[in-house]
Protein backbone atom coordinates (compact mmCIF):
# COMPACT_ATOMS: atom_id res chain seq x y z
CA UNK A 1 39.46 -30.99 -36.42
CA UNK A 2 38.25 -30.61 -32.87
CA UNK A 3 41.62 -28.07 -32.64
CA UNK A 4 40.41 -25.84 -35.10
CA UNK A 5 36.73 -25.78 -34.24
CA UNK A 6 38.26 -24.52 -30.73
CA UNK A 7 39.89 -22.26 -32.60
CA UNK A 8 37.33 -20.65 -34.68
CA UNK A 9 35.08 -21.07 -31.52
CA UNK A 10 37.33 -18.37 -30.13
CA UNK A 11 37.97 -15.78 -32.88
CA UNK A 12 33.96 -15.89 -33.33
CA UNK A 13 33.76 -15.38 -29.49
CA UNK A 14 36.03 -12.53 -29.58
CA UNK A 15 34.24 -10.87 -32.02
CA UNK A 16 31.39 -10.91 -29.83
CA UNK A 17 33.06 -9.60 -27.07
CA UNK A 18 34.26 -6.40 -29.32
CA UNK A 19 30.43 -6.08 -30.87
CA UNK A 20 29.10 -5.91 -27.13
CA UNK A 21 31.99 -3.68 -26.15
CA UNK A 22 31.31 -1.41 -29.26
CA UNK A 23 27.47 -1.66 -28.60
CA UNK A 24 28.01 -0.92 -24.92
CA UNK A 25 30.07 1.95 -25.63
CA UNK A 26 27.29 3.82 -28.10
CA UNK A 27 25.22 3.22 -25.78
CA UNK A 28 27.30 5.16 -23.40
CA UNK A 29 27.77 8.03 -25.93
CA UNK A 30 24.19 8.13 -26.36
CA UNK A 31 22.48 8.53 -23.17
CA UNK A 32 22.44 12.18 -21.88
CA UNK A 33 22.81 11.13 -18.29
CA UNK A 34 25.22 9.51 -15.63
CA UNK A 35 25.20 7.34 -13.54
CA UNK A 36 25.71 9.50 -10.42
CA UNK A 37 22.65 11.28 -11.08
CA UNK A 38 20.14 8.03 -11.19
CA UNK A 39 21.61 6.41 -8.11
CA UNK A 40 21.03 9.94 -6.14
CA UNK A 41 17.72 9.86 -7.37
CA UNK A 42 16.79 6.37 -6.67
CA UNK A 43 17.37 6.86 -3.10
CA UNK A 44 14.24 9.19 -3.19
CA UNK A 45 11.96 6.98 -4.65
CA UNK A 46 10.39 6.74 -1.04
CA UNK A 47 10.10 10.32 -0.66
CA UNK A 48 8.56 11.00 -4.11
CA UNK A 49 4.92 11.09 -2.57
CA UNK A 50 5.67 11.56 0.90
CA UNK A 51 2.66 14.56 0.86
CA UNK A 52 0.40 11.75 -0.59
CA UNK A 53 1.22 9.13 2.05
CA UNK A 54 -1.79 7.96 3.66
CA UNK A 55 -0.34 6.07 6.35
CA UNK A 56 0.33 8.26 9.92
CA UNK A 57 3.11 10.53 9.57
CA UNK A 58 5.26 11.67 12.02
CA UNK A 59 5.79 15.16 13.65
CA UNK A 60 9.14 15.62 11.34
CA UNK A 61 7.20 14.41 8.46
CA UNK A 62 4.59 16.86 9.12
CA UNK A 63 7.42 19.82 9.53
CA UNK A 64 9.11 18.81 6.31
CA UNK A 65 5.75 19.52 4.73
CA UNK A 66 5.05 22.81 6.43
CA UNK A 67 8.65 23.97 4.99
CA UNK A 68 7.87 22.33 1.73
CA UNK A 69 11.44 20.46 2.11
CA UNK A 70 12.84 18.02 -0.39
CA UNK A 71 9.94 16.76 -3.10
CA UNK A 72 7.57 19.16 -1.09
CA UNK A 73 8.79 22.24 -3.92
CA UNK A 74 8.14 20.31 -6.78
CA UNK A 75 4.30 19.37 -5.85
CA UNK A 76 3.95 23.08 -4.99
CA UNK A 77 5.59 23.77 -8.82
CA UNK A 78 2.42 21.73 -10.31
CA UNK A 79 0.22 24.53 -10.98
CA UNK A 80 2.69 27.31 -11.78
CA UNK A 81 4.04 24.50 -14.36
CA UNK A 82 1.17 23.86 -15.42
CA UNK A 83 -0.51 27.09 -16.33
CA UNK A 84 2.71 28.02 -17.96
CA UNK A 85 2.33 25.01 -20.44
CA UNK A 86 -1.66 25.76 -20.99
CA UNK A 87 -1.01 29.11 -21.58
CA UNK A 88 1.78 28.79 -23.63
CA UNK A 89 0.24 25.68 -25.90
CA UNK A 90 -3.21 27.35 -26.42
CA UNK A 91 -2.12 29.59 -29.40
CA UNK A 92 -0.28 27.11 -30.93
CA UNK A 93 -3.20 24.54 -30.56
CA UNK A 94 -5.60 26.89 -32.38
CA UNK A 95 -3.08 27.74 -34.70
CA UNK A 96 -3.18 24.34 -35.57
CA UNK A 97 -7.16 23.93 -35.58
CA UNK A 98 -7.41 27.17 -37.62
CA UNK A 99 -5.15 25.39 -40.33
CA UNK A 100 -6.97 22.16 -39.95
CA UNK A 101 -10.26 23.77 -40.62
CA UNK A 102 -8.94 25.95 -43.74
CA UNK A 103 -7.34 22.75 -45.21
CA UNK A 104 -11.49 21.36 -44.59
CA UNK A 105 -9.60 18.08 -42.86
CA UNK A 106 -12.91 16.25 -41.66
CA UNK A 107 -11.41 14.32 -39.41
CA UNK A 108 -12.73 14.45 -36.06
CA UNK A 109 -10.34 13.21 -33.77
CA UNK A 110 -7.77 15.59 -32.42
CA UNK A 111 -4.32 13.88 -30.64
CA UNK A 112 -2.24 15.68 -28.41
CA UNK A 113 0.66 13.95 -27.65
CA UNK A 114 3.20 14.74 -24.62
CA UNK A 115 6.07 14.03 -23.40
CA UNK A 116 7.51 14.38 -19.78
CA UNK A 117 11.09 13.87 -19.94
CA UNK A 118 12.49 12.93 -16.51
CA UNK A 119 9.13 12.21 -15.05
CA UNK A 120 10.34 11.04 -11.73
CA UNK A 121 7.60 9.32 -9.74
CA UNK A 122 5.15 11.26 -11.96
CA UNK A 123 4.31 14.53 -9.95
CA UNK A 124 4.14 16.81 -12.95
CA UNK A 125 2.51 13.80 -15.18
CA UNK A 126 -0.31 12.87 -12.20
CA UNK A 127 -1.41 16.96 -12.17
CA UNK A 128 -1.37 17.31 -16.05
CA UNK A 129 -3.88 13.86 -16.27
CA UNK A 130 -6.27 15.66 -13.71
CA UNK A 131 -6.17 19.14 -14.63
CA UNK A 132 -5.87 19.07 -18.77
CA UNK A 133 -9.85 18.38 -19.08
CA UNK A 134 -9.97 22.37 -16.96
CA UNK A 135 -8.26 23.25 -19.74
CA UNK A 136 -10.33 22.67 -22.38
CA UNK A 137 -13.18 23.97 -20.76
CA UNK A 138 -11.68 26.76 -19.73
CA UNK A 139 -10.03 27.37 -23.24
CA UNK A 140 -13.63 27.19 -25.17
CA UNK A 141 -11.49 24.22 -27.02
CA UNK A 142 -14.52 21.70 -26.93
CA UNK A 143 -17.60 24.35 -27.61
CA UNK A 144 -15.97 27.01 -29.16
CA UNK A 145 -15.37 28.43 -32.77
CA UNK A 146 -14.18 26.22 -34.37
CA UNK A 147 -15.83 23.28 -33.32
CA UNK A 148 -19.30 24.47 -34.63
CA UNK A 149 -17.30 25.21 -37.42
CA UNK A 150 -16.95 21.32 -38.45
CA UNK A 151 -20.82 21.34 -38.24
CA UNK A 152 -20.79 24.09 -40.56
CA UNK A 153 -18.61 22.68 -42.65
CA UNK A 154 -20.68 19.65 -42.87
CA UNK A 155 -24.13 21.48 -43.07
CA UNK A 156 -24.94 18.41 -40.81
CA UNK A 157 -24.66 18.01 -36.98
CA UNK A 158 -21.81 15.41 -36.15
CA UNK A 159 -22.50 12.42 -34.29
CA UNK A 160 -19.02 12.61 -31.86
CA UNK A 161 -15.71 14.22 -32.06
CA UNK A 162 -13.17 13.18 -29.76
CA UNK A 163 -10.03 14.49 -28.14
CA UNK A 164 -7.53 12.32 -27.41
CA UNK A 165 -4.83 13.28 -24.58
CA UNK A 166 -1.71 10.68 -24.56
CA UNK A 167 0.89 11.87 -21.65
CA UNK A 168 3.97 9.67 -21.86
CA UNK A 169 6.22 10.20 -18.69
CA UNK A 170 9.88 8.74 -19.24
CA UNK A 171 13.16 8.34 -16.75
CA UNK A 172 15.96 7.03 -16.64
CA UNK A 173 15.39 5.60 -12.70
CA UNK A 174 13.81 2.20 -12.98
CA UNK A 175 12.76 2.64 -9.21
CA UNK A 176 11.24 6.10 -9.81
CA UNK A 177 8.85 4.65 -12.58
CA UNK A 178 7.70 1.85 -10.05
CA UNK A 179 6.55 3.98 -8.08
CA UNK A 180 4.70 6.12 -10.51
CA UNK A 181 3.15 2.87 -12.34
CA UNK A 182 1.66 1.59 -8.87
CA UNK A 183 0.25 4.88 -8.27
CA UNK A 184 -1.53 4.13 -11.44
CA UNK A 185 -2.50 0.51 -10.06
CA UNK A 186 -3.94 2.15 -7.04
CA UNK A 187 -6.08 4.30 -8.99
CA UNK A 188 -7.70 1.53 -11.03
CA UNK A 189 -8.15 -0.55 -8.19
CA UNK A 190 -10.05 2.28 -6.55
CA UNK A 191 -11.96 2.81 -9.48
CA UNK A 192 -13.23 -0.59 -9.76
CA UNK A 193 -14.55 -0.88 -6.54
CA UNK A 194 -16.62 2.47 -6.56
CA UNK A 195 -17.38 1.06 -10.12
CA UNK A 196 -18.65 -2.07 -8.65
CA UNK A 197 -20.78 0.14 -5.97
CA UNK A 198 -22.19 2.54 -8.46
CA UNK A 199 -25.54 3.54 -8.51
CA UNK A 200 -27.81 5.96 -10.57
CA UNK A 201 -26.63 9.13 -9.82
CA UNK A 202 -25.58 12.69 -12.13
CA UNK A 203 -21.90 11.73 -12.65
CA UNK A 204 -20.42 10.46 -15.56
CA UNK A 205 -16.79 9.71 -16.67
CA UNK A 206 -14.22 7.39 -18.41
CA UNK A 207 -10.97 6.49 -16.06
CA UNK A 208 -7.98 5.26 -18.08
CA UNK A 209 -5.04 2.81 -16.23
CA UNK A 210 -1.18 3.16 -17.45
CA UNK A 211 -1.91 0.37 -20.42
CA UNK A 212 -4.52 2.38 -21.99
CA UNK A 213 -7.76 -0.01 -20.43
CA UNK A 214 -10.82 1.96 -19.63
CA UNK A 215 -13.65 1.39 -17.02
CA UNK A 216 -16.66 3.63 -18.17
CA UNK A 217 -18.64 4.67 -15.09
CA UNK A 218 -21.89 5.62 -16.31
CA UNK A 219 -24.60 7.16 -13.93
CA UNK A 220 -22.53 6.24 -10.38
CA UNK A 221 -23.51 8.23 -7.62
CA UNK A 222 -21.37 11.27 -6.20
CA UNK A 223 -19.36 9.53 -4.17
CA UNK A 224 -18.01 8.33 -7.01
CA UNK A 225 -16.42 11.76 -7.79
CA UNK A 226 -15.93 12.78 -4.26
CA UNK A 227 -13.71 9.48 -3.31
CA UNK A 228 -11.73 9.76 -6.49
CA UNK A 229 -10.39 13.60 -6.05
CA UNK A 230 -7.29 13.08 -5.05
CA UNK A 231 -6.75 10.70 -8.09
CA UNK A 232 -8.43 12.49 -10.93
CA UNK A 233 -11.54 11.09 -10.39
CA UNK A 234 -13.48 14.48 -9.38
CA UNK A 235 -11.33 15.68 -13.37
CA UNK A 236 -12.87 13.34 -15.24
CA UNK A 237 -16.16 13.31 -14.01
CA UNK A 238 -17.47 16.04 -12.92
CA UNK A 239 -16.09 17.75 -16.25
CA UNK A 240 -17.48 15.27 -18.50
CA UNK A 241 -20.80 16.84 -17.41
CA UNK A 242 -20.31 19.79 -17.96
CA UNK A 243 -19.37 19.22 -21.44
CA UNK A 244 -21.79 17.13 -22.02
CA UNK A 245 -23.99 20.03 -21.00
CA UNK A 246 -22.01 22.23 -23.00
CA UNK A 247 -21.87 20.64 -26.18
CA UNK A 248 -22.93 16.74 -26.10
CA UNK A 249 -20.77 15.91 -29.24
CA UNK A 250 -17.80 15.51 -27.53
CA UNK A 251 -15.53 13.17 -26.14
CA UNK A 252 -12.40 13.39 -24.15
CA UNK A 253 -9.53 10.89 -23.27
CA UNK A 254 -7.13 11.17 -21.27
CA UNK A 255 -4.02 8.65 -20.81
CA UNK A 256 -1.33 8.33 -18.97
CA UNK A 257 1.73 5.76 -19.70
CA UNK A 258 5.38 5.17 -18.04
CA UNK A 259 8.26 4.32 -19.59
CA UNK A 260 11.53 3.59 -18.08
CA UNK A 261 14.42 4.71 -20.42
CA UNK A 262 16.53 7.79 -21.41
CA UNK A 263 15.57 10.01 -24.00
CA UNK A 264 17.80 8.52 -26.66
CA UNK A 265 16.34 5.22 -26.60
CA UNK A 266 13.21 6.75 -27.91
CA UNK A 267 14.98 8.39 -30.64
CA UNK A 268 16.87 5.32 -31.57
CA UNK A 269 13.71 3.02 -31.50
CA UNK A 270 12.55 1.97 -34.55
CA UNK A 271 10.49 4.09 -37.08
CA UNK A 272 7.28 2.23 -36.40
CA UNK A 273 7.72 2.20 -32.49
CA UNK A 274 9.09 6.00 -32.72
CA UNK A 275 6.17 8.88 -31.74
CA UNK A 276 6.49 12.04 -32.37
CA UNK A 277 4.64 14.58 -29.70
CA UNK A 278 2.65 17.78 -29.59
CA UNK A 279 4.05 19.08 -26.14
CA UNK A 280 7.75 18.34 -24.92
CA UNK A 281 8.66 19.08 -21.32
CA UNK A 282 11.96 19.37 -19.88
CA UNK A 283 11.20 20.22 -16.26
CA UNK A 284 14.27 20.82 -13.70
CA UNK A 285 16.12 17.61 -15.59
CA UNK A 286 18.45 19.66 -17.90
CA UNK A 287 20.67 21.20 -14.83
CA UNK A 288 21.43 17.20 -14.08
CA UNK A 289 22.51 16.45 -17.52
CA UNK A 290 26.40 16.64 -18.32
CA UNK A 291 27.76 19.78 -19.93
CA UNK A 292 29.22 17.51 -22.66
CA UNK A 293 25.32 16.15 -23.59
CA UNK A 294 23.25 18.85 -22.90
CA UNK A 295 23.63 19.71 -26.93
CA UNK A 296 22.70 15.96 -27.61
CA UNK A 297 19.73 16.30 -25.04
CA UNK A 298 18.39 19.32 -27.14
CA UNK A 299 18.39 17.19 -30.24
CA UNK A 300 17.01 14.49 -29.30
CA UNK A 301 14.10 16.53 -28.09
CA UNK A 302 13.52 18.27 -31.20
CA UNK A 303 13.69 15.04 -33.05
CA UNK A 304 10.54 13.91 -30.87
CA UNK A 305 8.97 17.11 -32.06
CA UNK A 306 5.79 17.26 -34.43
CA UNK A 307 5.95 20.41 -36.68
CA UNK A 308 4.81 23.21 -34.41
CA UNK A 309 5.18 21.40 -31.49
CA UNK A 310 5.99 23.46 -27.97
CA UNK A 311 8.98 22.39 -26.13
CA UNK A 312 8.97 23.90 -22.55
CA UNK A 313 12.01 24.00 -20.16
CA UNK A 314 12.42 24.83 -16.55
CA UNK A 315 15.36 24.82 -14.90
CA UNK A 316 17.79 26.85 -12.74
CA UNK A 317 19.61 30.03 -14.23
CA UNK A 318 22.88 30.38 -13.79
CA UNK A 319 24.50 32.67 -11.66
CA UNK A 320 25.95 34.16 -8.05
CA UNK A 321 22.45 34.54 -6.97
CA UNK A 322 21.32 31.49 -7.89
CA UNK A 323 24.07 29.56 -6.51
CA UNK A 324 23.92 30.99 -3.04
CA UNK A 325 19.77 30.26 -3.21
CA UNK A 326 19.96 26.59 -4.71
CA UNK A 327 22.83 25.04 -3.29
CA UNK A 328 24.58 27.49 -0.40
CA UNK A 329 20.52 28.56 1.32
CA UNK A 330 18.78 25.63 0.30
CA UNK A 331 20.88 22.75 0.08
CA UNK A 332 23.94 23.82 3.36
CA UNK A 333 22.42 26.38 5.59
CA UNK A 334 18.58 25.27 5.71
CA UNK A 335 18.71 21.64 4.79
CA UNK A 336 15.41 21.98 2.55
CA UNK A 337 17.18 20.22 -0.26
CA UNK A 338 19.58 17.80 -0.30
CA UNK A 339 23.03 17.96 -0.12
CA UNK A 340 24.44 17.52 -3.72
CA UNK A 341 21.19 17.67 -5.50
CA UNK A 342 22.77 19.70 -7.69
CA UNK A 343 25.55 21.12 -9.08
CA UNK A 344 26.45 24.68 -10.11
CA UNK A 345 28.71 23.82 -13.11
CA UNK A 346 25.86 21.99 -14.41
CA UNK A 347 23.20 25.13 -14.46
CA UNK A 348 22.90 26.38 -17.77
CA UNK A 349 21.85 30.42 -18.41
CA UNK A 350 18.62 31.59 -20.63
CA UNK A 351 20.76 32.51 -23.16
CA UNK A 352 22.44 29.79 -23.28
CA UNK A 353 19.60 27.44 -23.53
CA UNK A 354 18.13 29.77 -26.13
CA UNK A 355 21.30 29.25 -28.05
CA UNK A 356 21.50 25.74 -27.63
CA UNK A 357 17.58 25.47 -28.81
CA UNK A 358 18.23 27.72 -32.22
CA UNK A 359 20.98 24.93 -33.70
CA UNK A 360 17.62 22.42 -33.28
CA UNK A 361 15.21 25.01 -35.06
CA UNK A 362 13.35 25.08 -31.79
CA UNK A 363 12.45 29.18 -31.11
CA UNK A 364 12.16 30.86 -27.81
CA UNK A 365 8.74 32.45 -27.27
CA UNK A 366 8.72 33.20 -23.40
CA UNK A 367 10.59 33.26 -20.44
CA UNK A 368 9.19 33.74 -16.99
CA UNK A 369 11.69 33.95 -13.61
CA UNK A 370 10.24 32.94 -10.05
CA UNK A 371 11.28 32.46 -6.73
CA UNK A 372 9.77 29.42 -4.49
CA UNK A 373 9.38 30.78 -0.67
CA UNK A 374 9.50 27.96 1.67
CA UNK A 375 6.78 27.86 4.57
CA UNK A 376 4.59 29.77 2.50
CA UNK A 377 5.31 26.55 -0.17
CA UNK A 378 4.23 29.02 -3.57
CA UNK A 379 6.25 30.33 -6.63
CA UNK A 380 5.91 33.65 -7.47
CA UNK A 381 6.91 35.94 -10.22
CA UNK A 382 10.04 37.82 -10.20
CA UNK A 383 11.90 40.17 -12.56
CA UNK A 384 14.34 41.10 -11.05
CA UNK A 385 15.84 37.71 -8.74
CA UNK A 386 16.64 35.51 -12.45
CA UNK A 387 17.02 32.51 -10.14
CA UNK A 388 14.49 29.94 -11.35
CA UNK A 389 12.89 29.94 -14.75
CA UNK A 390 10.50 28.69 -17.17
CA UNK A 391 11.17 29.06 -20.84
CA UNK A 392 8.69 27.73 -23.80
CA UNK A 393 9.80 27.48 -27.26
CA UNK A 394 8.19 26.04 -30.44
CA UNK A 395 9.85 23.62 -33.14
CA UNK A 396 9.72 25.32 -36.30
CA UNK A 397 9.96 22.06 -38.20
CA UNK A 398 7.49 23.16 -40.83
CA UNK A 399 7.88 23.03 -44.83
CA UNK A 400 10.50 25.56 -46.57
CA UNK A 401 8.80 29.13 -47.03
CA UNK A 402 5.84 28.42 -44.66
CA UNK A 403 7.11 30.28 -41.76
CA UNK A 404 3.38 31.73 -41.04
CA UNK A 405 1.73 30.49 -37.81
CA UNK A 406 5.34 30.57 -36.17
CA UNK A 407 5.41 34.46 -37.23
CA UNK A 408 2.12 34.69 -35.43
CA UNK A 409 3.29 32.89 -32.55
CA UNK A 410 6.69 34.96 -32.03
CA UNK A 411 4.06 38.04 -32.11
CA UNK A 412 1.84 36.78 -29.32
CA UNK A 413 4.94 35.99 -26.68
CA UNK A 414 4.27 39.89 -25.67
CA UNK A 415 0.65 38.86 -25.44
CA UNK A 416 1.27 35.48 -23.44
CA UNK A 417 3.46 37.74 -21.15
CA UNK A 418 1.10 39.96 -20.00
């Protein structure tokens, strides 16, 4: 007896073995990254904010910055990214509102969800929390149009209509999302204690932590906004006021979350855990994904995509020129990037991408080239240099025959161009 519950004991432990070893290896198939890639990029984790660093920095330190070496470039990419994405999203948003209003939806909260796949320490994430409320404003989004036209609709004036901003940063480098979340513990510990000092004064705002928890600091005084500037503070604030000057039926949130996981795992999670997102962004992550996935990376993203949703890419083209900027200038002769931050076989072309994007039914609308000049520490636009791009495209996964808004959309890339 004992014999053959040894026995059995081992067949049902082999078993096991080949379930994990199957599981492992679809998990392997899966992910759209190796593992080369995350350990070079956890040995930055330290360097991720280096420009932020409040302790005393050294005279190299302070030389790397003036160059704009290593992360320096990709701080100084914010607001070129940035505006690209705004610009891009805005006639796809009212698109959207037109089609809510026609429809008479009388809902009055509006989501936007995004997504910032490969978030690193949160650079791009961090800018988009403390600039998207600019934005709006600037945008007419919460005073314009169509928001008198709910009132309108309702022949009554509405008591609040809110906007909610949810900006989910993902990567695969557990160290790289550590930093980002204590960034985000920072913040709220900073909040609390000008919280706890407030007194009357004309600012107003809501602050948001990484779980979603709110501190509402009504009627603080300035310093409030002054102190929290370099954290979003001055954002939420000071533009809270001036909505609430503009049109005092309005309400904006904005949160930010981290996640530490690939892409696929968000796919693969269950239906009810599963979100699907407004805005996608792919920035400078697709040149470190293997040949061999970069088709699997494409569809995961457009299976994260809500219909109409705008999926934006930058990356490095591929070609002589850019090879002998990137890698040969950048990475050998000058030493601004690190050696083997890249890799040329890995640097996919515009075309390509486009081509890659069109088996997902995601549709290019715009593609912008710049160069990034080191010591001056901008982007600017080029025609004629293709090394670095930006590309936006929108997921046309919309009902059969209604092909309408994304008509309107492909029309207005000449516009959004300009």
């Amino acid at each position: 007896m004992a014999l053959q519950l040894m026995y059995k004991f081992r067949i049902d432990g082999g078993k096991v073995q080949q379930m994990n070893k199957r599981f492992l290896s679809n998990q392997y198939k899966n992910r759209t990254f190796d593992e080369s890639e995350k350990s070079f990029f956890d040995k930055l984790h330290n360097e991720w904010w280096n420009d932020k660093a409040e302790e005393k920095q050294t005279w190299y330190d302070i030389l790397n910055k003036i160059v704009g070496k290593n992360i320096h470039s990709l701080h100084d990419y914010n607001k070129h990214r940035f505006n690209f994405i705004c610009k891009n999203y805005e006639f796809i948003f009212f698109e959207k509102l037109k089609e809510r209003r026609e429809s008479k939806e009388k809902g009055k909260e509006i989501k936007i969800n995004i997504l910032d796949v490969g978030c690193g320490g949160g650079i791009l994430c961090e800018y988009m929390k403390r600039n998207f409320f600019y934005f709006l404003l600037k945008s007419d989004m919460i005073n314009g149009e169509w928001s008198r036209g709910y009132s309108e609709h309702e022949n009554k004036k509405t008591s609040m209509n809110t906007v909610e901003i949810n900006i989910h940063g993902i990567d695969i480098s557990k160290k790289l999302i550590e930093v980002a979340n204590k960034r985000q513990e920072h913040e709220v510990e900073e909040i609390q204690k000008l919280y706890n000092k407030g007194e009357e004064g004309e600012y107003t705002g809501t602050y948001y932590n990484s779980e979603g928890a709110f501190f509402n600091a009504e009627k603080t005084k300035n310093i409030l906004a002054e102190k929290l500037e370099e954290r979003g503070g001055k954002i939420n604030s000071r533009c809270n006021k001036i909505a609430w000057k503009r049109n005092n039926n309005w309400n904006v949130r904005i949160n930010l979350r981290y996640q530490n996981c690939d892409i696929a795992d968000l796919v693969n999670s269950s239906d009810e855990d599963r979100k699907k997102y407004d805005i996608i962004i792919s920035s400078e992550v697709i040149e470190h994904v293997p040949n061999e996935k970069k088709e699997k990376y494409v569809k995961y993203i457009s299976q994260l995509c809500n219909p109409m949703a705008l999926v934006v890419f930058t990356s490095i083209n591929k070609n002589i020129f850019s090879y002998i900027y990137t890698i040969l200038l950048a990475e050998y002769i000058t030493g601004i990037m690190k050696k083997g931050t890249h890799e040329y076989d890995k640097f996919i072309e515009t075309e390509e991408l486009n081509d890659l994007c069109s088996l997902f039914n995601i549709k290019n609308i715009i593609t912008e080239y710049v160069i990034y000049i080191p010591f001056i520490r901008d982007y600017f636009l080029t025609r004629r240099m293709k090394l670095l791009f930006l590309s936006s495209f929108v997921y046309r996964g919309v009902e059969k025959g209604d092909t309408h808004s994304v008509g309107k959309i492909g029309r207005r890339a000449s516009y959004i161009e300009r």
